[in-house]
Structure formats: C-alpha cells, structure tokens
Protein backbone atom coordinates (compact mmCIF):
# COMPACT_ATOMS: atom_id res chain seq x y z
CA UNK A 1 -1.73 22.94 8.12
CA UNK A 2 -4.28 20.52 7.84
CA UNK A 3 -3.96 16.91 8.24
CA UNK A 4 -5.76 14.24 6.78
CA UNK A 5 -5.41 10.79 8.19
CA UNK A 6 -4.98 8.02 5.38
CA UNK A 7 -3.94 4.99 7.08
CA UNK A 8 -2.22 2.79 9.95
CA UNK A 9 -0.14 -0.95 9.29
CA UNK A 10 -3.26 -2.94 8.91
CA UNK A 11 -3.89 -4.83 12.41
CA UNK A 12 -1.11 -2.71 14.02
CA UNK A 13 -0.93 -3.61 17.96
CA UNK A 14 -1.68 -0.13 20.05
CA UNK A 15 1.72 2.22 19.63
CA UNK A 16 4.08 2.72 16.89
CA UNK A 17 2.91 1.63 14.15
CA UNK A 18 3.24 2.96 10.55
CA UNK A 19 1.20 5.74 9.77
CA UNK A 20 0.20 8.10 6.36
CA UNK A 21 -1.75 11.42 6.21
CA UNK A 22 -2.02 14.56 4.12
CA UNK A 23 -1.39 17.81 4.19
CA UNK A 24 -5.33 19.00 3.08
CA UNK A 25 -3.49 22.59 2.06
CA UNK A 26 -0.46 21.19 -0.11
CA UNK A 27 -0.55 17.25 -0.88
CA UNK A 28 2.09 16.49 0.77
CA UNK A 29 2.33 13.40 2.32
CA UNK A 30 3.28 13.04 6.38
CA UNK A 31 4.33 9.27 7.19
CA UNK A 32 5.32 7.67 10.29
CA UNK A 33 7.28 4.62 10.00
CA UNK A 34 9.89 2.60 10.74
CA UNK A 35 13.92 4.23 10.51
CA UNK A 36 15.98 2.57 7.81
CA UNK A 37 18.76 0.58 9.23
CA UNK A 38 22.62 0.73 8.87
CA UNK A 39 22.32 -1.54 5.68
CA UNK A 40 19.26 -0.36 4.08
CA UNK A 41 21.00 3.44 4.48
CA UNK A 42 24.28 1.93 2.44
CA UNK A 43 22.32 0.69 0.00
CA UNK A 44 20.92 4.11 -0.35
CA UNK A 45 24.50 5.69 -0.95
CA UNK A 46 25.73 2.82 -3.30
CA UNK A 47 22.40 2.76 -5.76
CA UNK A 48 22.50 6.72 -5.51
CA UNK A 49 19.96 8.58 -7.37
CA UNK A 50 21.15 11.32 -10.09
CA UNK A 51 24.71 11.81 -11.01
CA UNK A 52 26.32 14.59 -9.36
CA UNK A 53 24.21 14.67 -6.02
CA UNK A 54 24.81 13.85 -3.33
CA UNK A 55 24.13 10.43 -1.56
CA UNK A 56 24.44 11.54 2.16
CA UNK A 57 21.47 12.05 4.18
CA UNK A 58 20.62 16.16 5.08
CA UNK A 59 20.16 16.45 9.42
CA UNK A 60 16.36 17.54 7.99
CA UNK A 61 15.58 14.17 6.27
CA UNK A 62 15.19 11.00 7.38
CA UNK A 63 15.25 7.57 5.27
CA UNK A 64 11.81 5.38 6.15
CA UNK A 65 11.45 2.00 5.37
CA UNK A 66 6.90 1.92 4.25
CA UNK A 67 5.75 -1.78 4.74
CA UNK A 68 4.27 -2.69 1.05
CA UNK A 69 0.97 -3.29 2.61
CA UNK A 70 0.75 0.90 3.30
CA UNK A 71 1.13 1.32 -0.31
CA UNK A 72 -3.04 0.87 -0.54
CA UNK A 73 -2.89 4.39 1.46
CA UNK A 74 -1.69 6.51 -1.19
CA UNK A 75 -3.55 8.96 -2.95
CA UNK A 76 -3.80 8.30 -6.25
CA UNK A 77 -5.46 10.06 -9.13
CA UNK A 78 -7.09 7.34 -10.40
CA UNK A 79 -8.36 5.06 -7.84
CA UNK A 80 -10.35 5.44 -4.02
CA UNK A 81 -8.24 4.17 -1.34
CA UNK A 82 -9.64 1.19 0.37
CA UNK A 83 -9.26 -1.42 2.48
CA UNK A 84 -7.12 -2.14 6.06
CA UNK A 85 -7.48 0.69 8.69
CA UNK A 86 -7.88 3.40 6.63
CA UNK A 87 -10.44 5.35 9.13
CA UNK A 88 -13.18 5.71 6.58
C-alpha cells in the first residue's frame, strides 16, 4: 500500500489533528479524525441508511465526524485540490 497525503485541519496545532490520504494502489481514502460522539452515533441509528440493514456499528468500523473545511481535500474528478495544508 501506498499512501498519498492529501491534507491536515487547516492551521491544526502540532498532534491530533484531522488528517486525509490515499491509497495510490486502490483510491481509497484513509482519514484521521475526530470519533463521533454518543449523540452524533444515535443519530446514525435513527436516520439509518437502506431498509433492511442494519444500523449498528461493525467492531471493524468506526463513525468519524470530517470538519467541513477537510472537504477541499477530496479527490475529485473534476477539480485540483487546493488550498489549506494540503502539502503541495
């Protein structure tokens, strides 16, 4: 795997901060951010997503809560990412 770095929260102080990159091999995106709270993760299981599946959260995923300013990080067909800490 190859990683890619994308991003870090614009004017983020030294540690923890937000973070996107890329997997150079499949697309996927890696992000570091911050944990969902207790209220965020009910909303989750109220709104749902499709019927029939289920709205609890697998041991192997995690719900993240990405600040709107990362947004400008992700790849997108169309458009060069720019702007904030973006390492470029």
């Amino acid at each position: 795997m190859a990683l890619k770095f994308l991003g870090i929260y614009p004017n983020t102080p030294d540690d923890g901060s937000p973070t996107i990159w890329q997997d150079e091999d499949t697309g996927d995106l890696v992000i570091q951010s911050w944990k969902a709270d207790e209220q965020t993760l009910q909303q989750c299981q109220e709104v749902g997503s499709v019927p029939g599946h289920t709205t609890d959260v697998p041991a192997h995923e995690a719900v993240i809560r990405l600040p709107a300013n990362m947004l400008q990080f992700l790849p997108r067909p169309d458009s060069e990412v720019n702007g904030g800490n973006s390492g470029t």
